[in-house]
N, C-alpha and C. Protein backbone atom coordinates (compact mmCIF):
# COMPACT_ATOMS: atom_id res chain seq x y z
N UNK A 1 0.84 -1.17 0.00
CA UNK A 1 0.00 0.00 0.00
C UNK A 1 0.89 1.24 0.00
N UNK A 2 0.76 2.20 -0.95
CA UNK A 2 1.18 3.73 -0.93
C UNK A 2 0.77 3.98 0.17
N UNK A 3 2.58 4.95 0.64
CA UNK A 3 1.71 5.96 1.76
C UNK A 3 1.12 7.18 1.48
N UNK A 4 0.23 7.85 2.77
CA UNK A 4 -0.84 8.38 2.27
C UNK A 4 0.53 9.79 3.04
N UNK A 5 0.29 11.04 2.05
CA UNK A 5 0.70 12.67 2.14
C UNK A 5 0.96 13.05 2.87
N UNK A 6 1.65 13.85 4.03
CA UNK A 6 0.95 14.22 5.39
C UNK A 6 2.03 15.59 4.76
N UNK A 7 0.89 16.23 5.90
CA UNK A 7 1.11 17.95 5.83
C UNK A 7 0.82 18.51 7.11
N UNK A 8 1.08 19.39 7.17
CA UNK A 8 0.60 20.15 8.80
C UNK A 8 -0.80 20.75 8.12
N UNK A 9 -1.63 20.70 9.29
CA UNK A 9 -3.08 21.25 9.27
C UNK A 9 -2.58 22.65 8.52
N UNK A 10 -2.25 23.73 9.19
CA UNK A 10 -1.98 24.99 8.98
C UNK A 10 -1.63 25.32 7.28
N UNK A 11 -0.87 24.67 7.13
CA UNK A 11 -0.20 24.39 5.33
C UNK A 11 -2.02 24.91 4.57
N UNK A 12 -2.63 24.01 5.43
CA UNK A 12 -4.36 23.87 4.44
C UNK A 12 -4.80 25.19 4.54
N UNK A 13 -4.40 26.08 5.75
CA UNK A 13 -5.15 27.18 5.85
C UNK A 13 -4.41 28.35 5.75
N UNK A 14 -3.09 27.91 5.10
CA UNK A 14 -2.25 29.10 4.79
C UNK A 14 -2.35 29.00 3.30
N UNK A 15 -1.61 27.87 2.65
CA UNK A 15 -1.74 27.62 1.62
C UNK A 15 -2.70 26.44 0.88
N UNK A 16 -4.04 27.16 0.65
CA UNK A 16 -5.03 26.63 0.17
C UNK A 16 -4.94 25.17 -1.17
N UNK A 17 -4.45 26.50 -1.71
CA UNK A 17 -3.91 25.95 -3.72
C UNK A 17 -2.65 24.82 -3.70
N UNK A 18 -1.87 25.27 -2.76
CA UNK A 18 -0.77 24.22 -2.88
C UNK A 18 -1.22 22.75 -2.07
N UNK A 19 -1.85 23.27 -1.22
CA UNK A 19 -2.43 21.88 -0.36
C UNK A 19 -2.83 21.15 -1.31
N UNK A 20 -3.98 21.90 -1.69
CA UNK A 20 -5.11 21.15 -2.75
C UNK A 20 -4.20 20.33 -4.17
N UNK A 21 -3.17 21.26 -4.36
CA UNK A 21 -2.21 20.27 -5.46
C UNK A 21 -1.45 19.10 -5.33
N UNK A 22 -1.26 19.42 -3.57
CA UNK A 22 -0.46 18.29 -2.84
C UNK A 22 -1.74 16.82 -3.37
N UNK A 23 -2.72 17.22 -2.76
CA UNK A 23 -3.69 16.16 -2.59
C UNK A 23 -4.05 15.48 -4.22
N UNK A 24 -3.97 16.38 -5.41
CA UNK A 24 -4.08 15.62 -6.49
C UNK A 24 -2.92 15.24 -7.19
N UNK A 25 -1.56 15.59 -6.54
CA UNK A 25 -0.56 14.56 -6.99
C UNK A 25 -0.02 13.57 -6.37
N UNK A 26 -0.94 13.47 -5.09
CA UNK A 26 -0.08 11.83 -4.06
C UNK A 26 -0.93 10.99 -4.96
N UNK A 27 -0.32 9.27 -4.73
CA UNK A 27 -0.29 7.98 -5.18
C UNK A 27 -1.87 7.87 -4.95
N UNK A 28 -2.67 8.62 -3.28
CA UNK A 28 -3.95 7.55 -3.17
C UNK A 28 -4.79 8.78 -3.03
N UNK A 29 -4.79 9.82 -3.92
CA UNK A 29 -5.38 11.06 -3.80
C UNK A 29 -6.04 11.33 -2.09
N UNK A 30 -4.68 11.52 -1.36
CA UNK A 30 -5.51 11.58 0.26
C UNK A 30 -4.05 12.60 0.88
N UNK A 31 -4.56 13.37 1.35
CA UNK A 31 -3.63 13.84 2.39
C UNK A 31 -3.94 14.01 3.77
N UNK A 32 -3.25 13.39 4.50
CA UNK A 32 -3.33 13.27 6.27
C UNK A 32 -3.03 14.85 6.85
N UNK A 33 -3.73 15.36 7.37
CA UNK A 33 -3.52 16.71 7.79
C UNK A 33 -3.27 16.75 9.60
N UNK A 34 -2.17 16.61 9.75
CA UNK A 34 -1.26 16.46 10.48
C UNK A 34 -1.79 17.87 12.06
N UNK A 35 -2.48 17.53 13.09
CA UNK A 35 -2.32 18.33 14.02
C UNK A 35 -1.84 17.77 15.12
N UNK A 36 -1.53 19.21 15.88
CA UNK A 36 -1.10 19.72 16.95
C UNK A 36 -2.25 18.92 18.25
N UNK A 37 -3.53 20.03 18.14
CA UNK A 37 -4.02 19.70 19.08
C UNK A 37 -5.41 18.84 19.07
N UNK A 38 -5.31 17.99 18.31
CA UNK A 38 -6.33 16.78 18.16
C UNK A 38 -6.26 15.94 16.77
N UNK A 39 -6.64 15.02 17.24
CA UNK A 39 -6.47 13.92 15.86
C UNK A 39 -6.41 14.14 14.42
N UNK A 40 -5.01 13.08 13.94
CA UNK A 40 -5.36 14.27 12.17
C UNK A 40 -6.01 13.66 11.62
N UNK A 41 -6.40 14.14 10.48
CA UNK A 41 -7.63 14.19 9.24
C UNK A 41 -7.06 13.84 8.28
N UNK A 42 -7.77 13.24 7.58
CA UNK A 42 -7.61 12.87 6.43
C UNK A 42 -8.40 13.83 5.16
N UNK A 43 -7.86 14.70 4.08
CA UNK A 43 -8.49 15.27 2.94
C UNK A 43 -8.26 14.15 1.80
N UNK A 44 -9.70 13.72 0.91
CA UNK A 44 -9.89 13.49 0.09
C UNK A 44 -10.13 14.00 -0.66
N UNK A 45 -11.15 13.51 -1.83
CA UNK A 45 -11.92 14.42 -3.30
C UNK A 45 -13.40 13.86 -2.60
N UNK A 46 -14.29 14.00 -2.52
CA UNK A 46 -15.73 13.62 -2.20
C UNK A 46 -15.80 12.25 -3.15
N UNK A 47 -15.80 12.27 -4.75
CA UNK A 47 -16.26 11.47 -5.54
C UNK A 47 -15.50 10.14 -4.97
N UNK A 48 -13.70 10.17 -4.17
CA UNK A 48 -13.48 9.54 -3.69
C UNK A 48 -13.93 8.41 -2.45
N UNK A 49 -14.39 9.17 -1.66
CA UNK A 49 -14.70 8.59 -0.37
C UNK A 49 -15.82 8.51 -0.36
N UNK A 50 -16.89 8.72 -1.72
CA UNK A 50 -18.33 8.22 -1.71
C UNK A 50 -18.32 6.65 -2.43
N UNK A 51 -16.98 6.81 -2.91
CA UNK A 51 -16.93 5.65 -3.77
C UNK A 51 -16.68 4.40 -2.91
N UNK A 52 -16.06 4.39 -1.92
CA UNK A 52 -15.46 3.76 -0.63
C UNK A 52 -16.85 3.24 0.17
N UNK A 53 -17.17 4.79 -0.03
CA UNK A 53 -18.67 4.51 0.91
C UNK A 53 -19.48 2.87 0.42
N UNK A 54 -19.46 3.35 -0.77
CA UNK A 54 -20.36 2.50 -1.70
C UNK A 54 -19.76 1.03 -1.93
N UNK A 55 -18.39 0.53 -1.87
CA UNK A 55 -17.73 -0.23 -1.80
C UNK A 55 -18.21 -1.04 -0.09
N UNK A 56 -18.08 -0.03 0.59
CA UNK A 56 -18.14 -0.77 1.87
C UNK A 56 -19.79 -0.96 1.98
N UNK A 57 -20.43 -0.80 1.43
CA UNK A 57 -22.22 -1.50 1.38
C UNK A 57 -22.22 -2.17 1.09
N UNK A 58 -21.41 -2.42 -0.97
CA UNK A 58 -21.31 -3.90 -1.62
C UNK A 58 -21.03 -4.96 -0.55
N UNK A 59 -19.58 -4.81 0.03
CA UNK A 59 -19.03 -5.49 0.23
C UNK A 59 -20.25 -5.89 1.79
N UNK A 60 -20.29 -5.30 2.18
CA UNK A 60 -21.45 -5.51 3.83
C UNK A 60 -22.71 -6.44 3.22
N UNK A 61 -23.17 -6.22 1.96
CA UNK A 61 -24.52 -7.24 1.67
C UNK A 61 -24.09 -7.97 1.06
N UNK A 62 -22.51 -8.11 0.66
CA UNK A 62 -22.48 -8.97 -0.32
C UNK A 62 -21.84 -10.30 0.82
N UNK A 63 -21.28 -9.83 1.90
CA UNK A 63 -20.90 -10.92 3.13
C UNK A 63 -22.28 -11.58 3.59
N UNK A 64 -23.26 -10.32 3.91
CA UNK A 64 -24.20 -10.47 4.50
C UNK A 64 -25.22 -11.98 4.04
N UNK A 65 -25.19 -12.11 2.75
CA UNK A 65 -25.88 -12.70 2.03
C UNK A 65 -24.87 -14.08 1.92
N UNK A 66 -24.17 -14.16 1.56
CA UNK A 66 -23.22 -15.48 1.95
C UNK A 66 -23.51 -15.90 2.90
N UNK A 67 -23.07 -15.08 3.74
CA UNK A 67 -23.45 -16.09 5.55
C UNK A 67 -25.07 -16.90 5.33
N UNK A 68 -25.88 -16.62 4.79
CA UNK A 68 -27.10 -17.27 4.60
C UNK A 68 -27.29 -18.48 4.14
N UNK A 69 -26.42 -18.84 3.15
CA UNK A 69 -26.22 -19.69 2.37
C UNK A 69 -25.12 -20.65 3.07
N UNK A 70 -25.11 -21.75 2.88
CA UNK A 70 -24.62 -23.09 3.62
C UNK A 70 -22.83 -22.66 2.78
N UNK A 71 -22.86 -22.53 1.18
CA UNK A 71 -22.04 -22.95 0.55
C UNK A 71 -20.79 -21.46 1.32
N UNK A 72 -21.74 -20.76 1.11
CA UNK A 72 -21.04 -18.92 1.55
C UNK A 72 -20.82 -19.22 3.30
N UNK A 73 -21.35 -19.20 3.41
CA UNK A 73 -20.90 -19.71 5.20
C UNK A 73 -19.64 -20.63 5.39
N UNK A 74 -19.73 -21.79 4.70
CA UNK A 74 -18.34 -22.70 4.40
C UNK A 74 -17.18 -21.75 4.40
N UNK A 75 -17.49 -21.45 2.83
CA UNK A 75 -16.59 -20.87 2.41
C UNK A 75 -15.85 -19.58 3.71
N UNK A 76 -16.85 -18.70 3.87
CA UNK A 76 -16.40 -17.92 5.01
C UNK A 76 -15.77 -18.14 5.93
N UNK A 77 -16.09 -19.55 6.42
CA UNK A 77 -15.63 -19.74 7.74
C UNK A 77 -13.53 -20.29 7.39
N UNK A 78 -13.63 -21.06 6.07
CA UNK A 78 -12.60 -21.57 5.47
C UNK A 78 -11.83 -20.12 5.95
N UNK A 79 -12.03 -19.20 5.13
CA UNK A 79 -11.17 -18.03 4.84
C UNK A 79 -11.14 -17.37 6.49
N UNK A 80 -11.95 -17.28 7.18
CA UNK A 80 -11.77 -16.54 8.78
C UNK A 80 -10.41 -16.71 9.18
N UNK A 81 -9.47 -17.69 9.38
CA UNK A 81 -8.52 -18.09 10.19
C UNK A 81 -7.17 -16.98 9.34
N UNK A 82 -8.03 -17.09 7.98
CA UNK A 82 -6.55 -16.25 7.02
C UNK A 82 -6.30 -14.83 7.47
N UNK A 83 -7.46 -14.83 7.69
CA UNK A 83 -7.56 -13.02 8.06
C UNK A 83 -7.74 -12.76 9.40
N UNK A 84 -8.07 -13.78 10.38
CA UNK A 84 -7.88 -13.78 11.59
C UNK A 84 -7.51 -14.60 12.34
N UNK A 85 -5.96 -15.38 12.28
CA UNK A 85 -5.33 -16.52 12.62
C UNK A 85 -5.83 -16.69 14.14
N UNK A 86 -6.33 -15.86 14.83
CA UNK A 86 -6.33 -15.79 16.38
C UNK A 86 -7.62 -16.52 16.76
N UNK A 87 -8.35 -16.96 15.04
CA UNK A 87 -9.71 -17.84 15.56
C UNK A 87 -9.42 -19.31 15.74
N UNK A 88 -8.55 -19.71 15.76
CA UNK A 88 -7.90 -21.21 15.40
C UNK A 88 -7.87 -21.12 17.30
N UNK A 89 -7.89 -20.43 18.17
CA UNK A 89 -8.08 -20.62 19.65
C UNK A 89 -9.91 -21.05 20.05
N UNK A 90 -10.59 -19.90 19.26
CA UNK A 90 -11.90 -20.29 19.61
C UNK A 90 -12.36 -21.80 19.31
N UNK A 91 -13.30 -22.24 20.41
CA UNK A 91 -14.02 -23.06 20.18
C UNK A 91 -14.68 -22.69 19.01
N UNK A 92 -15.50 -23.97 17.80
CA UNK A 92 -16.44 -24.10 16.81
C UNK A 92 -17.43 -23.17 16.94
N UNK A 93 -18.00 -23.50 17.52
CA UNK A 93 -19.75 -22.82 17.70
C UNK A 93 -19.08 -21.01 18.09
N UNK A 94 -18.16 -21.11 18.90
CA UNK A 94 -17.90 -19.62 18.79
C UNK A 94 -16.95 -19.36 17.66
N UNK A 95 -16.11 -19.83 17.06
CA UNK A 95 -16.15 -19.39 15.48
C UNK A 95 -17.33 -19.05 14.86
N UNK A 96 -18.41 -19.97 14.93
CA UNK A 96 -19.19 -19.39 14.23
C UNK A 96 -20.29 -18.12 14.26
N UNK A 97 -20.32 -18.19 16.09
CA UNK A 97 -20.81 -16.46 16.33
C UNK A 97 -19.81 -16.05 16.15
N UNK A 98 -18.77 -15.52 15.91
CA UNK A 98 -17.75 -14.66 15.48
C UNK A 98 -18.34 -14.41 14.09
N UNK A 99 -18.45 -15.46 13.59
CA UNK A 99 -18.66 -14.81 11.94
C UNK A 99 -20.12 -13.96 11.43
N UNK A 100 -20.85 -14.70 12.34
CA UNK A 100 -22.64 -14.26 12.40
C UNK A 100 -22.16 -12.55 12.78
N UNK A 101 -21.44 -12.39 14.10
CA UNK A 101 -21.82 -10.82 14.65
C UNK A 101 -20.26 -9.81 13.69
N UNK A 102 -19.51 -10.67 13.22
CA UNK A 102 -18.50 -10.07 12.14
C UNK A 102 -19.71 -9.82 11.39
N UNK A 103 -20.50 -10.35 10.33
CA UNK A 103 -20.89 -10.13 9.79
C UNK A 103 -21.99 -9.00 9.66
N UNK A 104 -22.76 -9.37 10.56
CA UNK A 104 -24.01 -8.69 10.47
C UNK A 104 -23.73 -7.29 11.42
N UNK A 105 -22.49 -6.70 11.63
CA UNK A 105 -21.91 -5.65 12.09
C UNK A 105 -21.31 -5.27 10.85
N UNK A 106 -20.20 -5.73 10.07
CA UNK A 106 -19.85 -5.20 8.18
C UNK A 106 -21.54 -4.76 7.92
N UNK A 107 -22.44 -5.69 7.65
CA UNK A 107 -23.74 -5.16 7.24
C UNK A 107 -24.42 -3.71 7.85
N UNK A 108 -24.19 -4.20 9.24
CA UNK A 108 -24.99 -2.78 9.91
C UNK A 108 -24.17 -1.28 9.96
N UNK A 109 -23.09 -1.77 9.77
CA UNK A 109 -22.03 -0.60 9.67
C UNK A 109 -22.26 0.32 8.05
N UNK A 110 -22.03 -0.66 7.18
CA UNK A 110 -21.68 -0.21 5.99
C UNK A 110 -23.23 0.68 5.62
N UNK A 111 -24.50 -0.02 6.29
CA UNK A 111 -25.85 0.77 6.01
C UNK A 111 -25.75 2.23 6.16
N UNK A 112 -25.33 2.26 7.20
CA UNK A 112 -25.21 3.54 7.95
C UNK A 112 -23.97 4.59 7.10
N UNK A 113 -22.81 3.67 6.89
CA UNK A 113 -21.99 4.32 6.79
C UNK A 113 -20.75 4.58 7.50
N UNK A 114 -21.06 3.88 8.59
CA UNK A 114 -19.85 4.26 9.63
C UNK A 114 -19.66 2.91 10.30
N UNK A 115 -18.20 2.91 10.66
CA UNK A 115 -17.72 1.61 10.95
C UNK A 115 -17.01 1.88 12.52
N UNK A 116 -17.45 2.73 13.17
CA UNK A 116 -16.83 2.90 14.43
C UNK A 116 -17.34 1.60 15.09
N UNK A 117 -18.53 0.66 15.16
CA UNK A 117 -18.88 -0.48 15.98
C UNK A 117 -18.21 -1.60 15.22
N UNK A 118 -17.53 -1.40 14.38
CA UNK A 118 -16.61 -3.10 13.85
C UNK A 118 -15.61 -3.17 14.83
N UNK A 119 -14.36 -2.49 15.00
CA UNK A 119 -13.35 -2.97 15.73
C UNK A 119 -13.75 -3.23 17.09
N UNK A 120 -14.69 -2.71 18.09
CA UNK A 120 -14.79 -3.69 19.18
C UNK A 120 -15.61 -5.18 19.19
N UNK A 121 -16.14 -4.77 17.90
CA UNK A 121 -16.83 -6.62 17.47
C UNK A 121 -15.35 -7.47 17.72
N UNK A 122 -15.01 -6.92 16.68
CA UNK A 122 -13.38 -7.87 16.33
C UNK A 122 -12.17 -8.27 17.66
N UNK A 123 -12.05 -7.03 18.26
CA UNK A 123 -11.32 -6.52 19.66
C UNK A 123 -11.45 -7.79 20.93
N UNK A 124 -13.22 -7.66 20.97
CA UNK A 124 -13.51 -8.67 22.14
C UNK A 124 -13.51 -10.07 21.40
N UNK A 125 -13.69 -10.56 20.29
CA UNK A 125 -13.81 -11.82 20.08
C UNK A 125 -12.04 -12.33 19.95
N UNK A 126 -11.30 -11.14 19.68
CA UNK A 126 -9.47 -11.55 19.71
C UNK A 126 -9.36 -11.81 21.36
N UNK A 127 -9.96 -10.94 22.04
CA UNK A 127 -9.58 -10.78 23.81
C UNK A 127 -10.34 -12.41 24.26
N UNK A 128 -11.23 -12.69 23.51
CA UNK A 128 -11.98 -13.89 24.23
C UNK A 128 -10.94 -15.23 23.38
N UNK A 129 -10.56 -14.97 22.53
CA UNK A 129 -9.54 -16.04 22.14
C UNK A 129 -8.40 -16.20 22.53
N UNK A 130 -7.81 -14.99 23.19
CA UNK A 130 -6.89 -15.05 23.61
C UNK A 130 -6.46 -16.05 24.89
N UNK A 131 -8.09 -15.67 25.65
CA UNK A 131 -8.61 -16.55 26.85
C UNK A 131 -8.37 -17.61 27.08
N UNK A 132 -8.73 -18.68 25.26
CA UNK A 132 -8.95 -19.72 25.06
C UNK A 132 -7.37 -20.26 25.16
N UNK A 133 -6.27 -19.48 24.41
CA UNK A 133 -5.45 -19.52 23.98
C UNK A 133 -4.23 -19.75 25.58
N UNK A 134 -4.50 -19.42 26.59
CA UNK A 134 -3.91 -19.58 28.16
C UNK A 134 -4.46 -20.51 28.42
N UNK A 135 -4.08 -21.58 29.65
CA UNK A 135 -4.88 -21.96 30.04
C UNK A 135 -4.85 -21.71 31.60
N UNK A 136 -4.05 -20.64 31.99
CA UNK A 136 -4.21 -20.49 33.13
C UNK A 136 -5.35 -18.57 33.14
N UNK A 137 -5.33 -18.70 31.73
CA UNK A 137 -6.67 -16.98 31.85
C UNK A 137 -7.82 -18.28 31.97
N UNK A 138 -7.94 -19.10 31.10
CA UNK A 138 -9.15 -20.22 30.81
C UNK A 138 -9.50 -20.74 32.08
N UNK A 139 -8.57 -21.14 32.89
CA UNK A 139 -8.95 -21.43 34.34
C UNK A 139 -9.40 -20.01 34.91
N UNK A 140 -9.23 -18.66 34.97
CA UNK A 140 -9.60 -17.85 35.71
C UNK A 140 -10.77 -17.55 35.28
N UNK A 141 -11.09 -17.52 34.20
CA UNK A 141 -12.39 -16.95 33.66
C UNK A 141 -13.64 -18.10 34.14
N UNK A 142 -12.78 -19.35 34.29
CA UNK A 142 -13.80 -20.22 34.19
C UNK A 142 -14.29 -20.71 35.95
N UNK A 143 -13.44 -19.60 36.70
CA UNK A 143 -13.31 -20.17 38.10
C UNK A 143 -15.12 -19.96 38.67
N UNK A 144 -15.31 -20.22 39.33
CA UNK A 144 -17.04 -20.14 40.04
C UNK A 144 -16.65 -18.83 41.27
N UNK A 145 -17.31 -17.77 41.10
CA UNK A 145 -17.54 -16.72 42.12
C UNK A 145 -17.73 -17.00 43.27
N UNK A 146 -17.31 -16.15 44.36
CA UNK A 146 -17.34 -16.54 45.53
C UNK A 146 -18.62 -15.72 46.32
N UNK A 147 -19.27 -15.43 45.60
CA UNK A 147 -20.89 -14.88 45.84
C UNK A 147 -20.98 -13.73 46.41
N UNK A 148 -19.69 -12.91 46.48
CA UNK A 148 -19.65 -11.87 47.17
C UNK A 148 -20.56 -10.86 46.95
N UNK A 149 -21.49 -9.86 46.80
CA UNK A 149 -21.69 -8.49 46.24
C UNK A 149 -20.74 -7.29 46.78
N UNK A 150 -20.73 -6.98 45.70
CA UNK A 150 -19.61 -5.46 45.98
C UNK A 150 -20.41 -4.08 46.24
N UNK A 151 -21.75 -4.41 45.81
CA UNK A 151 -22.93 -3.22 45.41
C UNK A 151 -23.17 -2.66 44.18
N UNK A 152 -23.89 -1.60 44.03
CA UNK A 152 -24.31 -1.23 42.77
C UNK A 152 -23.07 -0.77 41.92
N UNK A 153 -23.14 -0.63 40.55
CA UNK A 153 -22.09 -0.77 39.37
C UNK A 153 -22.95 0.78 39.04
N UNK A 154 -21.56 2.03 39.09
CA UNK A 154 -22.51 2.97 38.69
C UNK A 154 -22.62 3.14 37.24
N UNK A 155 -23.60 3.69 36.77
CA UNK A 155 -23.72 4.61 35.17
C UNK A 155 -22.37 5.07 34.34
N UNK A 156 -21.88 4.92 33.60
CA UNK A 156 -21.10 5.48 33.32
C UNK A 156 -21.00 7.07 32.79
């Protein structure tokens, strides 16, 4: 993968025209706009990142709809371990909710548009394999409570 431009934020708001030239002569038409005091940004072209948009729907109904199907489910589950070697810890049946809530999270994400709820799908099912993957976390997780109450759990 090309890397993507980076510039200081300020560059964009000093020099408008040159920014904007920066951004249509890098490799992935994107420049990272580099700040100081909060997370940097990424500048695209719109026609770009609608196109992405639209890519990540295909691709969300086009998983979505596999998983339905016996042959697409196979197949899916075949390919899971390639792209997420860390499922070869989970038990079966939780491979296969892994792939159900992978999935139907790509689907619910890509509807919307936004994919901020995929990586903790992915996050906790790596943290719960990891589990599998000890067997002295596997003994702790699996130990029986000692019935204590601590009291109420506040609101966050």
């Amino acid at each position: 993968m090309t890397a993507i431009t980076e510039v200081p934020f300020s560059q964009l708001v000093q020099q408008p025209r040159e920014t904007v030239a920066k951004l249509e002569d890098s490799p992935r038409r994107r420049l990272r706009l580099e700040r100081r005091d909060g997370n940097d940004l990424i500048l695209e072209a719109a026609d770009r990142a609608e196109a992405k948009d639209d890519a990540l729907r295909f691709s969300g109904s086009l998983f979505f709809h596999l998983v339905k199907t016996d042959h697409g489910a196979r197949a899916l589950l075949l390919a899971l371990p390639d792209v997420f070697p860390w499922v070869r810890f989970l038990p079966k049946a939780d491979v296969r909710a892994f792939l159900v809530e992978l999935v139907d999270t790509i689907h619910a994400c890509s509807e919307i548009g936004n994919v901020a709820a995929l990586m903790p799908v992915v996050a906790a099912w790596r943290e719960t394999a990891e589990i599998y993957s000890d067997p002295e976390l596997l003994k702790a997780a699996n130990a029986k409570l000692d019935g204590t109450d601590y009291g109420h759990v506040p609101d966050c």
